[in-house]
C-alpha atoms as a PDB file:
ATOM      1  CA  UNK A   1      -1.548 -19.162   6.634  1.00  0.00           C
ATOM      2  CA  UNK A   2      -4.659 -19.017   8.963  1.00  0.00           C
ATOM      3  CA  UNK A   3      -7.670 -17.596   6.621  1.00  0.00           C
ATOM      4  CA  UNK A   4      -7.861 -14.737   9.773  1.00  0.00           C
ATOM      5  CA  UNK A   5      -4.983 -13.248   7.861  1.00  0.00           C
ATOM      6  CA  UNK A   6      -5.335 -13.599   4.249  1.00  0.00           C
ATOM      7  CA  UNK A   7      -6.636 -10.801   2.183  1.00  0.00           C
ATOM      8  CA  UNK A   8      -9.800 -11.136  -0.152  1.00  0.00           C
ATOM      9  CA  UNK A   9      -8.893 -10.359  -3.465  1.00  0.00           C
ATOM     10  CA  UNK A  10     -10.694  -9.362  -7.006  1.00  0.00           C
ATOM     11  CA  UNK A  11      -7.583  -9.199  -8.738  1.00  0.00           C
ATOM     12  CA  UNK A  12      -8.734 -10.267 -12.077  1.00  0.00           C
ATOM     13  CA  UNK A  13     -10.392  -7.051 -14.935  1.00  0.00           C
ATOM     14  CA  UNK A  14     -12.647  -7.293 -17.316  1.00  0.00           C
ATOM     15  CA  UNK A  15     -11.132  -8.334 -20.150  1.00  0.00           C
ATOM     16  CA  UNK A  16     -13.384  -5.879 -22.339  1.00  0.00           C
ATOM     17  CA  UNK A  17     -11.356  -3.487 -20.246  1.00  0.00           C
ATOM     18  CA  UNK A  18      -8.028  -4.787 -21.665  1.00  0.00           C
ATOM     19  CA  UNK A  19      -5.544  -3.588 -25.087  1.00  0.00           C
ATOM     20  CA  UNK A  20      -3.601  -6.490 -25.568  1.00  0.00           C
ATOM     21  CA  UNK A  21      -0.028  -6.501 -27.897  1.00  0.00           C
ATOM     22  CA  UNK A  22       2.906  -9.177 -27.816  1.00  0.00           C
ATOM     23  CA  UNK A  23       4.216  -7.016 -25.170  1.00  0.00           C
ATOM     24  CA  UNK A  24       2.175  -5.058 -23.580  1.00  0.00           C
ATOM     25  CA  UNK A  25      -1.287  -4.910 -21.352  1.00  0.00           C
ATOM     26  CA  UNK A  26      -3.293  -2.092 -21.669  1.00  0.00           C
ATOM     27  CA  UNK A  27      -6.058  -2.277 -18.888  1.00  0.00           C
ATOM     28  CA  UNK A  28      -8.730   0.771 -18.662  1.00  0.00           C
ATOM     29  CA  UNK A  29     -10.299   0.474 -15.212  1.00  0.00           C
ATOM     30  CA  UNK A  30     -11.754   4.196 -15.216  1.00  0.00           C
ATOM     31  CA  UNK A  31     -11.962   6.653 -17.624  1.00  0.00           C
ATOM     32  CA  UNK A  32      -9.665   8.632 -15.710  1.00  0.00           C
ATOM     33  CA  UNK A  33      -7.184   5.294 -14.462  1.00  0.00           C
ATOM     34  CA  UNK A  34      -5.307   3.210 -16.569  1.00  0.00           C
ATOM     35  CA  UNK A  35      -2.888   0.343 -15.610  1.00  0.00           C
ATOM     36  CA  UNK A  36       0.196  -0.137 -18.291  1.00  0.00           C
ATOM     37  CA  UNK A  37       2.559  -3.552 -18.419  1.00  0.00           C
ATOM     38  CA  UNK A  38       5.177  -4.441 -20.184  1.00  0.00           C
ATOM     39  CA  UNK A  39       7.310  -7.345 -20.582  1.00  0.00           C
ATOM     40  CA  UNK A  40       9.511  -8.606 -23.314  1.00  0.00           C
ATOM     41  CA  UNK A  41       8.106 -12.368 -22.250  1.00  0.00           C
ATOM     42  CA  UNK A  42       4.527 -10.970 -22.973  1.00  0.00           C
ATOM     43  CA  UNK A  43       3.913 -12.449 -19.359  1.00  0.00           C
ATOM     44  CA  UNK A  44       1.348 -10.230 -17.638  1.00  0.00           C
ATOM     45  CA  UNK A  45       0.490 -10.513 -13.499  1.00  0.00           C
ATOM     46  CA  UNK A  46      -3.080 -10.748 -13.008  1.00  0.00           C
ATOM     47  CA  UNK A  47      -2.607 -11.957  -8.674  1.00  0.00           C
ATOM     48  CA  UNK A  48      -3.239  -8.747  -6.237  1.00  0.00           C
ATOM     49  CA  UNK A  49       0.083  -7.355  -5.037  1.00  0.00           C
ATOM     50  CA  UNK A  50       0.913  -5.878  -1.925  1.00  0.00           C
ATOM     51  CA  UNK A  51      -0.647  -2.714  -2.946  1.00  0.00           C
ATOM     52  CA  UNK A  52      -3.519  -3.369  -4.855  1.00  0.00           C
ATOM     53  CA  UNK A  53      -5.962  -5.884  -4.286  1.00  0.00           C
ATOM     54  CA  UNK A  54      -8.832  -4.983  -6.743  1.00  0.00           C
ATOM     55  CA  UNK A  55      -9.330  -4.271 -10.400  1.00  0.00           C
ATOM     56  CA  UNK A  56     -13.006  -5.889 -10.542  1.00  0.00           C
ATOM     57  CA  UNK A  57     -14.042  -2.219 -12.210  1.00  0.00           C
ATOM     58  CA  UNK A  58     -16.769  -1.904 -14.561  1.00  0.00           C
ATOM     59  CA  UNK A  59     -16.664  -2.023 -18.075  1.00  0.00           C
ATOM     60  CA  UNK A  60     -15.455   1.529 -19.360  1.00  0.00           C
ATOM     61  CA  UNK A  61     -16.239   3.382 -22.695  1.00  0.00           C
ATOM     62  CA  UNK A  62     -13.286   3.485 -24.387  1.00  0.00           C
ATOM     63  CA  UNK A  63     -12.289   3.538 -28.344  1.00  0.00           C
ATOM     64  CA  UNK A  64      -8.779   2.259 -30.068  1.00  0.00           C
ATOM     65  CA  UNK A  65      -7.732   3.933 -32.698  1.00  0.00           C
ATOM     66  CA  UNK A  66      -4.345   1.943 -34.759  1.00  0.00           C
ATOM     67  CA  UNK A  67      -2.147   3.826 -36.836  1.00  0.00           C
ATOM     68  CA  UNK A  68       1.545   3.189 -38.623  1.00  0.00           C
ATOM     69  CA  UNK A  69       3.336   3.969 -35.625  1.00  0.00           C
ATOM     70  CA  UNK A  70       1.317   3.037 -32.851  1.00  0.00           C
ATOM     71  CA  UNK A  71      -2.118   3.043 -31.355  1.00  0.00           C
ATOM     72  CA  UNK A  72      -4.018   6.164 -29.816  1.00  0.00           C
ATOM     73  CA  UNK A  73      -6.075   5.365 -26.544  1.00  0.00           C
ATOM     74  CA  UNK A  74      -8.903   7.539 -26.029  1.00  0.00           C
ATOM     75  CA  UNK A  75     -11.673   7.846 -22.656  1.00  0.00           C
ATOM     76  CA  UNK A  76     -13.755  10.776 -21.755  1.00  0.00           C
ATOM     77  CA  UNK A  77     -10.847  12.360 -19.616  1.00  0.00           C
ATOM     78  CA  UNK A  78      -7.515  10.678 -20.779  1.00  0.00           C
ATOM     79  CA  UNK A  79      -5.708  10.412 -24.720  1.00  0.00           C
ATOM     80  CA  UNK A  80      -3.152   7.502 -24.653  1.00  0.00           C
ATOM     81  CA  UNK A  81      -0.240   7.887 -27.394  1.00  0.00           C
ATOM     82  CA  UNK A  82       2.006   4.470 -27.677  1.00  0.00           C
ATOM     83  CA  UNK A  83       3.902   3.124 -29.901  1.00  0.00           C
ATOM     84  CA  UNK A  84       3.068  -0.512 -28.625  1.00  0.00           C
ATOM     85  CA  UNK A  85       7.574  -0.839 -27.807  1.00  0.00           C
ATOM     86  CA  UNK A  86       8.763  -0.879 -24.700  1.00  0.00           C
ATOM     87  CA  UNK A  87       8.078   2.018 -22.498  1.00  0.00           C
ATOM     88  CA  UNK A  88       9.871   5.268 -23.258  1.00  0.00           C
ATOM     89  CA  UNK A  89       9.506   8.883 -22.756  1.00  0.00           C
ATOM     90  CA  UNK A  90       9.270   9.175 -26.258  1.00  0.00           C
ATOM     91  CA  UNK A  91       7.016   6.162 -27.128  1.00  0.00           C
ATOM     92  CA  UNK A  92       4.455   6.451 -24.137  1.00  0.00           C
ATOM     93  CA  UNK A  93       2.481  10.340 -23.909  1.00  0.00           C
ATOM     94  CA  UNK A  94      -1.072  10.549 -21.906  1.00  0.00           C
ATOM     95  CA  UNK A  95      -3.006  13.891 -22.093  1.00  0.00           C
ATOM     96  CA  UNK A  96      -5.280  14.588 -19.455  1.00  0.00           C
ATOM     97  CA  UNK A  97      -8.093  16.313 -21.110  1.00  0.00           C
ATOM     98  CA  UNK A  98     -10.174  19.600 -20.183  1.00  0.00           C
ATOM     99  CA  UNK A  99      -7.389  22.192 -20.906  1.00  0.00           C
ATOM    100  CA  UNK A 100      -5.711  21.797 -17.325  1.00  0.00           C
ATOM    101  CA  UNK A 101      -2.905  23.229 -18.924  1.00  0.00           C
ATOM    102  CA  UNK A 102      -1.153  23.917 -22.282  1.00  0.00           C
ATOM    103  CA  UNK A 103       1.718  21.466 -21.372  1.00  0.00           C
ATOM    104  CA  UNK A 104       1.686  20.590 -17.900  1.00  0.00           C
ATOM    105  CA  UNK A 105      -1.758  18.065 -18.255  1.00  0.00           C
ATOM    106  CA  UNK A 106       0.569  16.051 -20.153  1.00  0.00           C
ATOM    107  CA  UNK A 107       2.816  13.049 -19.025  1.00  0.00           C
ATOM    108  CA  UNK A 108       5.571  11.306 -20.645  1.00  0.00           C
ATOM    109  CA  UNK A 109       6.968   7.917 -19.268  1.00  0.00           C
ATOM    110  CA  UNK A 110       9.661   8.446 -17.127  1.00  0.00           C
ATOM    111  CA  UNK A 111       8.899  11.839 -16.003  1.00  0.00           C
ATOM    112  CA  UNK A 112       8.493  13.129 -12.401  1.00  0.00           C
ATOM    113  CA  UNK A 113       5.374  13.341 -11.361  1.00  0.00           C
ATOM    114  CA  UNK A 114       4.812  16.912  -8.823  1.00  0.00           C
ATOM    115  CA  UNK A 115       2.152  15.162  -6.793  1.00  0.00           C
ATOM    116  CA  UNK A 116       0.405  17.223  -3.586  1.00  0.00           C
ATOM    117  CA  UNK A 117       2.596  14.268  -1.400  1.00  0.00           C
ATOM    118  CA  UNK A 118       1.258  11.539   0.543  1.00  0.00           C
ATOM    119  CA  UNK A 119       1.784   9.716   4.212  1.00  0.00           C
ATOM    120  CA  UNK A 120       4.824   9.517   6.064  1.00  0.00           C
ATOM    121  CA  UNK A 121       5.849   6.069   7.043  1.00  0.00           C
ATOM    122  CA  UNK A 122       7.505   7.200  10.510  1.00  0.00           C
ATOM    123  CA  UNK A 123       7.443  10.442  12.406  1.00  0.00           C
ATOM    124  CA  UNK A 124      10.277   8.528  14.460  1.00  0.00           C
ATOM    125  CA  UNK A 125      13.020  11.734  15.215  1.00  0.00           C
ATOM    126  CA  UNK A 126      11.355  14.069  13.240  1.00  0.00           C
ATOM    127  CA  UNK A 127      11.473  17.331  14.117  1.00  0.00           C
ATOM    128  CA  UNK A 128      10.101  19.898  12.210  1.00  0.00           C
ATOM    129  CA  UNK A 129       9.193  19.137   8.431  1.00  0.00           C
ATOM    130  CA  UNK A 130       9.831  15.685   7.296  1.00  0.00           C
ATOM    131  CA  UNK A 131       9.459  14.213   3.012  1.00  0.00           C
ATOM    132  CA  UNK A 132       6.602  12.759   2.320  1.00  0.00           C
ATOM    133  CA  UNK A 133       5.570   9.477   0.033  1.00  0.00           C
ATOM    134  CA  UNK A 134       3.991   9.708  -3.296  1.00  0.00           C
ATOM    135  CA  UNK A 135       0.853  11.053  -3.674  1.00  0.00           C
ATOM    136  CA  UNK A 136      -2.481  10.491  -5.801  1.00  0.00           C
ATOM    137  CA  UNK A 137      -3.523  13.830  -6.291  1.00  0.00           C
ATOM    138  CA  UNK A 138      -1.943  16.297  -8.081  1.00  0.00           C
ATOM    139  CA  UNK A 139      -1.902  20.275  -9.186  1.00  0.00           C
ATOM    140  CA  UNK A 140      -1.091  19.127 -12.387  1.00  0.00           C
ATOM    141  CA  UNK A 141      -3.816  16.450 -12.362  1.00  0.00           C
ATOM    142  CA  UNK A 142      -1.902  13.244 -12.887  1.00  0.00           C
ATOM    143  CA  UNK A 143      -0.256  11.044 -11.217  1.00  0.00           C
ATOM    144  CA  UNK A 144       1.569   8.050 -11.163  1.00  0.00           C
ATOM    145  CA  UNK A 145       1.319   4.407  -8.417  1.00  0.00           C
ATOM    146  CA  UNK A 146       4.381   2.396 -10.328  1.00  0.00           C
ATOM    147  CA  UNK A 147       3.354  -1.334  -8.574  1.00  0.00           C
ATOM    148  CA  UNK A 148       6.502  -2.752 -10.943  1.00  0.00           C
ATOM    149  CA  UNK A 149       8.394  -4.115  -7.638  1.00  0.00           C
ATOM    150  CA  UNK A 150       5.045  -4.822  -5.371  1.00  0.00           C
ATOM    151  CA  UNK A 151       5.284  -8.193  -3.072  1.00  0.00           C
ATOM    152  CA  UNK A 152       2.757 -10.463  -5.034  1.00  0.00           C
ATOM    153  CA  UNK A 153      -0.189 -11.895  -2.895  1.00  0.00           C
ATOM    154  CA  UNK A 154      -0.432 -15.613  -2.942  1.00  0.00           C
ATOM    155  CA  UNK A 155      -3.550 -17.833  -2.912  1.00  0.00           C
ATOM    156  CA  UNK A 156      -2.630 -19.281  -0.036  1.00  0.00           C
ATOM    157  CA  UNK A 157      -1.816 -15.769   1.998  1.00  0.00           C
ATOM    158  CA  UNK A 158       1.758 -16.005   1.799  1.00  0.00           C
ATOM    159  CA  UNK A 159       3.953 -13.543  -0.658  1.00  0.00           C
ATOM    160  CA  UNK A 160       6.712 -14.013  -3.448  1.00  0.00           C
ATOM    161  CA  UNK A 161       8.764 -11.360  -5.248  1.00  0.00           C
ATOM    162  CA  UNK A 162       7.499  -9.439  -8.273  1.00  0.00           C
ATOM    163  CA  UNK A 163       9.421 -10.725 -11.566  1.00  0.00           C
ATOM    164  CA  UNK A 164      12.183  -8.215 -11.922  1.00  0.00           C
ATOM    165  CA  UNK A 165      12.091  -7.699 -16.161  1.00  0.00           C
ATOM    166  CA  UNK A 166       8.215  -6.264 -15.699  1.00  0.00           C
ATOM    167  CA  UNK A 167       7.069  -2.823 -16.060  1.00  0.00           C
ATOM    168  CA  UNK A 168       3.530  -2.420 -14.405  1.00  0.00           C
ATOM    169  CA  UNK A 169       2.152   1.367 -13.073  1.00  0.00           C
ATOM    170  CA  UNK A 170      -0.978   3.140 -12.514  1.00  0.00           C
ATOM    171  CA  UNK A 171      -1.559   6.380 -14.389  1.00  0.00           C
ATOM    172  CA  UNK A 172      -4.343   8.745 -12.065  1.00  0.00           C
ATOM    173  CA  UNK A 173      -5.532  11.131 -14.870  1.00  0.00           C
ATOM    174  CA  UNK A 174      -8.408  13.063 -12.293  1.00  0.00           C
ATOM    175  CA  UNK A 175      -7.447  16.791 -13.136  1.00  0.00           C
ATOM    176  CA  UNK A 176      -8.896  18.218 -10.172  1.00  0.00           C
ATOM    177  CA  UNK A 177     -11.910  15.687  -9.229  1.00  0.00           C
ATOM    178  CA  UNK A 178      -9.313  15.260  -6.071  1.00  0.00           C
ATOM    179  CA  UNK A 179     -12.259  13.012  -4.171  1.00  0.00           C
ATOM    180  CA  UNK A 180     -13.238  11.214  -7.013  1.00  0.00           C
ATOM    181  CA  UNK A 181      -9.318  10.245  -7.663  1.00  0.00           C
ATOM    182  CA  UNK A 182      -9.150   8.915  -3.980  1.00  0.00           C
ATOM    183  CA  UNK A 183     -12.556   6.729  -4.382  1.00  0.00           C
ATOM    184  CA  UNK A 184     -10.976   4.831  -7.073  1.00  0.00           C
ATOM    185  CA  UNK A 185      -7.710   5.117  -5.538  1.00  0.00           C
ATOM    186  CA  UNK A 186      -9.638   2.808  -2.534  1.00  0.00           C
ATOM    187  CA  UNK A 187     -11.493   1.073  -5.074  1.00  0.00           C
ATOM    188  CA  UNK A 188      -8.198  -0.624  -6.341  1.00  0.00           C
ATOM    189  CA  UNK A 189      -6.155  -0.931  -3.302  1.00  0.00           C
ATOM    190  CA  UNK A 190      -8.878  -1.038  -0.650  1.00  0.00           C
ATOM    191  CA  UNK A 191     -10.335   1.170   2.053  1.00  0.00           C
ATOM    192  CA  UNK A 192      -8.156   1.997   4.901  1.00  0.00           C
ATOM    193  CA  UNK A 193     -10.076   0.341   7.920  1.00  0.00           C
ATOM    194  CA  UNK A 194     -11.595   2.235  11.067  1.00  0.00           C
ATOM    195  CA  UNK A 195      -9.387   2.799  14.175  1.00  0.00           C
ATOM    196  CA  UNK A 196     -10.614   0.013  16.664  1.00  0.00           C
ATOM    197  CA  UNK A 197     -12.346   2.267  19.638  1.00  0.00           C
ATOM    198  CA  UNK A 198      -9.615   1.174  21.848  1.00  0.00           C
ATOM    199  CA  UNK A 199      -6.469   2.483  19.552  1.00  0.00           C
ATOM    200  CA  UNK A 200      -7.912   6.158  20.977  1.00  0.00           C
ATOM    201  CA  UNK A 201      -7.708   5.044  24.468  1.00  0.00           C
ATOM    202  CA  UNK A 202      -4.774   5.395  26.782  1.00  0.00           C
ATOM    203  CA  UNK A 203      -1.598   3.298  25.938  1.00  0.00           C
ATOM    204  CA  UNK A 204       1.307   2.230  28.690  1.00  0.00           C
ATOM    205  CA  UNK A 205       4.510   2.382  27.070  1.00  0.00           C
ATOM    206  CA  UNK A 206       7.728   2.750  29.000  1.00  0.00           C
ATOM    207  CA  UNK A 207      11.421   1.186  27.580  1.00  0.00           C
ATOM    208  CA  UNK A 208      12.094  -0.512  30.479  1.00  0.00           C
ATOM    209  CA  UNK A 209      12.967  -4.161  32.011  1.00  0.00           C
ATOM    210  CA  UNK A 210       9.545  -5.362  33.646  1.00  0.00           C
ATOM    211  CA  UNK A 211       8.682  -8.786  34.896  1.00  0.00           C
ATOM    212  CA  UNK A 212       5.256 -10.280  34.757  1.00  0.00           C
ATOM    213  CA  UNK A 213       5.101  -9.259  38.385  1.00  0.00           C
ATOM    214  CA  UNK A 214       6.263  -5.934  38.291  1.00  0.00           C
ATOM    215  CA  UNK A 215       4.077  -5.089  35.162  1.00  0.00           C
ATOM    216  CA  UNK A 216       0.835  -6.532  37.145  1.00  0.00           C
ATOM    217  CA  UNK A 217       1.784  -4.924  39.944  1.00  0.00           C
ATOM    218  CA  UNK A 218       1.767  -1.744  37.631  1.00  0.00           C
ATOM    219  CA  UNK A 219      -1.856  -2.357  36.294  1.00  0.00           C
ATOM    220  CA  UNK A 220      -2.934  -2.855  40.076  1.00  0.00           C
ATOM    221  CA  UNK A 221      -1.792   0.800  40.501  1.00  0.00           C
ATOM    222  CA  UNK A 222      -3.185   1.836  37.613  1.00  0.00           C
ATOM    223  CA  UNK A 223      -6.735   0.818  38.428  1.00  0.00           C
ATOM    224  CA  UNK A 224      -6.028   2.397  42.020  1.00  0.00           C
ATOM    225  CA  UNK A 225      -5.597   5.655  40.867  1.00  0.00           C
ATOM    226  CA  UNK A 226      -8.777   5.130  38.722  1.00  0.00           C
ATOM    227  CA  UNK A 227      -5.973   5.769  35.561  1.00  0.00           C
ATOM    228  CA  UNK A 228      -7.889   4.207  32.295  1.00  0.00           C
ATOM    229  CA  UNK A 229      -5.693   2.252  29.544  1.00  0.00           C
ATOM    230  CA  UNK A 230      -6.704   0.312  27.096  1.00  0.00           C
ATOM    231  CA  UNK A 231      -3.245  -1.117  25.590  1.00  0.00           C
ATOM    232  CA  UNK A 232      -0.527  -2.828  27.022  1.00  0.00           C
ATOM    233  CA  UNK A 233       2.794  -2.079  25.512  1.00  0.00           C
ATOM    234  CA  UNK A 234       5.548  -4.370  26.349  1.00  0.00           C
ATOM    235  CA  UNK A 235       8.108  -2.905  24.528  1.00  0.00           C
ATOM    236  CA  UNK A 236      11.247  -4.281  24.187  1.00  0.00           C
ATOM    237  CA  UNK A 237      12.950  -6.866  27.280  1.00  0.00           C
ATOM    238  CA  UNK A 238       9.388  -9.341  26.525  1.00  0.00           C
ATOM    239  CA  UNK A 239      11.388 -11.309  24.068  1.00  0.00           C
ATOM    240  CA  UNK A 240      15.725 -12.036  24.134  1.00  0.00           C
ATOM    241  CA  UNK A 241      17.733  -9.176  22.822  1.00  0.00           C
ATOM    242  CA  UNK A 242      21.357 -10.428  23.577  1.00  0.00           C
ATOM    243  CA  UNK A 243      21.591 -12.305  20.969  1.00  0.00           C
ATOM    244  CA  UNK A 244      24.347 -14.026  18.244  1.00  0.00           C
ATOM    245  CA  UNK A 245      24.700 -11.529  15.615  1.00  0.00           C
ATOM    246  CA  UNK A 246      23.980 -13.477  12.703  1.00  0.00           C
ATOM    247  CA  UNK A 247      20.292 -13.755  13.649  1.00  0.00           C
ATOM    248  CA  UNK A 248      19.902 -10.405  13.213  1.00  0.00           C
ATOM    249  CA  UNK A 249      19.864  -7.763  15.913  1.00  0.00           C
ATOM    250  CA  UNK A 250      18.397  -7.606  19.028  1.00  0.00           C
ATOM    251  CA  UNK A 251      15.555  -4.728  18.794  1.00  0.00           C
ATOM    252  CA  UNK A 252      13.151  -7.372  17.121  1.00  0.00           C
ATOM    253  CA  UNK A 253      12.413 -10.951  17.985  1.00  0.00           C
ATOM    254  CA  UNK A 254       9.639 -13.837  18.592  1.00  0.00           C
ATOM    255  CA  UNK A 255      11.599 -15.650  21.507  1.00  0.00           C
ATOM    256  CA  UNK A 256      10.168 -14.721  25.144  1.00  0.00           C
ATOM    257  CA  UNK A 257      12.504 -14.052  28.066  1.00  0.00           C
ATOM    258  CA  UNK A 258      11.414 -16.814  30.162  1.00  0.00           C
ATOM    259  CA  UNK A 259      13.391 -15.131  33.246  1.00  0.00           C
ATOM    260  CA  UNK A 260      11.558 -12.254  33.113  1.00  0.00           C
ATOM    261  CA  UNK A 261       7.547 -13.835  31.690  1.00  0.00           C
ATOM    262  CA  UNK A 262       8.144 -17.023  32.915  1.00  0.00           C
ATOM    263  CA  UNK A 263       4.671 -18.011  31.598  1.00  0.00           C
ATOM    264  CA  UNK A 264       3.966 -15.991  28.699  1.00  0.00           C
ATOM    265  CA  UNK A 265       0.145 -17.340  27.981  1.00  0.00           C
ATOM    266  CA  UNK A 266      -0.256 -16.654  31.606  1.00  0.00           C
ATOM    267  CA  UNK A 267       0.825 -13.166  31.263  1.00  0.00           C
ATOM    268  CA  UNK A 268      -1.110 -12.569  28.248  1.00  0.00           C
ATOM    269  CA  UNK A 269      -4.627 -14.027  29.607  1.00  0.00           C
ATOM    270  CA  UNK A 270      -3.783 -11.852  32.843  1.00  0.00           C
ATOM    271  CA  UNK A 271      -3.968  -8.812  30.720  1.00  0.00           C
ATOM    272  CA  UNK A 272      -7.242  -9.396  28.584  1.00  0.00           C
ATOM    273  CA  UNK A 273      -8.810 -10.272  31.762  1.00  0.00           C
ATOM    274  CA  UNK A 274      -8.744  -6.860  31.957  1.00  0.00           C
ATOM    275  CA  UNK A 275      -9.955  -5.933  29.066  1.00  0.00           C
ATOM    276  CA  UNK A 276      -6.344  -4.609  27.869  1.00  0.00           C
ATOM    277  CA  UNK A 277      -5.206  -4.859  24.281  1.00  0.00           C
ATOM    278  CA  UNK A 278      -1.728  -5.904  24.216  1.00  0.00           C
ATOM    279  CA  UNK A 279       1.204  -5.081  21.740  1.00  0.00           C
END
């Protein structure tokens, strides 16, 4: 894959961050975030998955304490209670500290996690209120990013699948330092970038069967009315849509319609000529 497209990663922690068992991977990256594994192989992922990219953090301040039935886990705002087995509501307990609340600061593996909701991956037909994705903040001041099933990032930009026996999730313990739990939470997975100054122009986008002709003729008109855009849409007919079944269907595809853009790089170089974005 062209470098253009591969993401830079720091994927590796300190390992004076890391609690280390047969099973298990322990890695403190804040005092308030803490990343758990488990896998009965004792193999542990250290490449950046499709979520996050980063656990470079700074060493944290964090003591062990090892008893009979487990170890305790403590940092200035969390208390980690495991019994170093395989995850369990009964074997895994983190306390957010500072009195939050009598019971609710606390979080048992497995449990539901009553976030404040995050993005919406489509507003496609909705009308009216729509469910959102998980969150990272929370009224109870947890919450939970499980990356178990995450796409893993390759060297070489490509992806593979995430091993299917591991166990691998983020506990948030920010009580209600909201902005603070959102810094880190783009500390590990990375900043989301800055609209390009052209995504907030005008966009042409019309379902409908152009040719390269038609569509010029279109901008021409455009620019005669003195109508700004900045980004071509080309929608759907630009590439073949009737098409044998068992390639998949016919709303997506990377083969042009040579009766219709006869001359594709043509087309394209026609566009940016005028300083159009095209999509």
């Amino acid at each position: 894959m062209k470098e253009i497209y591969q993401v830079k990663t720091r994927s590796i922690a300190l390992s004076e961050n890391q609690v280390v068992g047969k099973k298990y991977r322990i890695t403190i990256l804040t005092d308030c975030l803490i990343r758990f594994e488990y896998n009965e192989q004792g193999e542990f992922e250290d490449r950046a998955t499709q979520t996050v990219f980063y656990r470079d953090f700074p060493k944290v301040e964090y003591r062990v304490v090892e008893k009979e039935e487990g170890l305790e886990i403590h940092t200035a705002n969390l208390h980690v209670i495991y019994n170093e087995k395989e995850f369990t509501s009964y074997g895994l307990k983190i306390q957010v500290k500072g009195n939050l609340s009598a019971y609710h600061s606390v979080w048992r593996y497995g449990e539901g996690v009553h976030d404040l909701g995050g993005t919406a991956r489509t507003l496609d037909m909705v009308d009216g209120e729509t469910s959102l994705e998980r969150g990272i903040v929370s009224y109870f001041g947890y919450s939970v990013l499980d990356d178990s099933h995450s796409q893993i990032l390759l060297d070489n930009g490509w992806i593979e699948p995430a091993k299917k026996d591991r166990k691998d999730f983020y506990f948030f313990g920010y009580g209600r330092d909201y902005k603070r739990a959102l810094k880190d939470f783009y500390s590990l997975c990375g900043r989301t970038p800055m609209l390009p100054r052209y995504a907030l122009g005008n966009w042409w986008s019309r379902y409908y069967k152009y040719t390269e002709q038609s569509y010029m003729a279109l901008m021409e008109r455009f620019d005669k009315e003195n109508l700004p855009f900045s980004v071509a849409v080309i929608d759907m007919d630009w590439h073949l849509v009737d098409i044998d079944p068992k390639y998949g269907s016919g709303w997506t595809g990377y083969t042009w319609n040579k009766e219709l853009f006869p001359e594709p790089k043509r087309f394209l170089q026609r566009l940016h000529e005028r300083g159009m974005k095209v999509t």
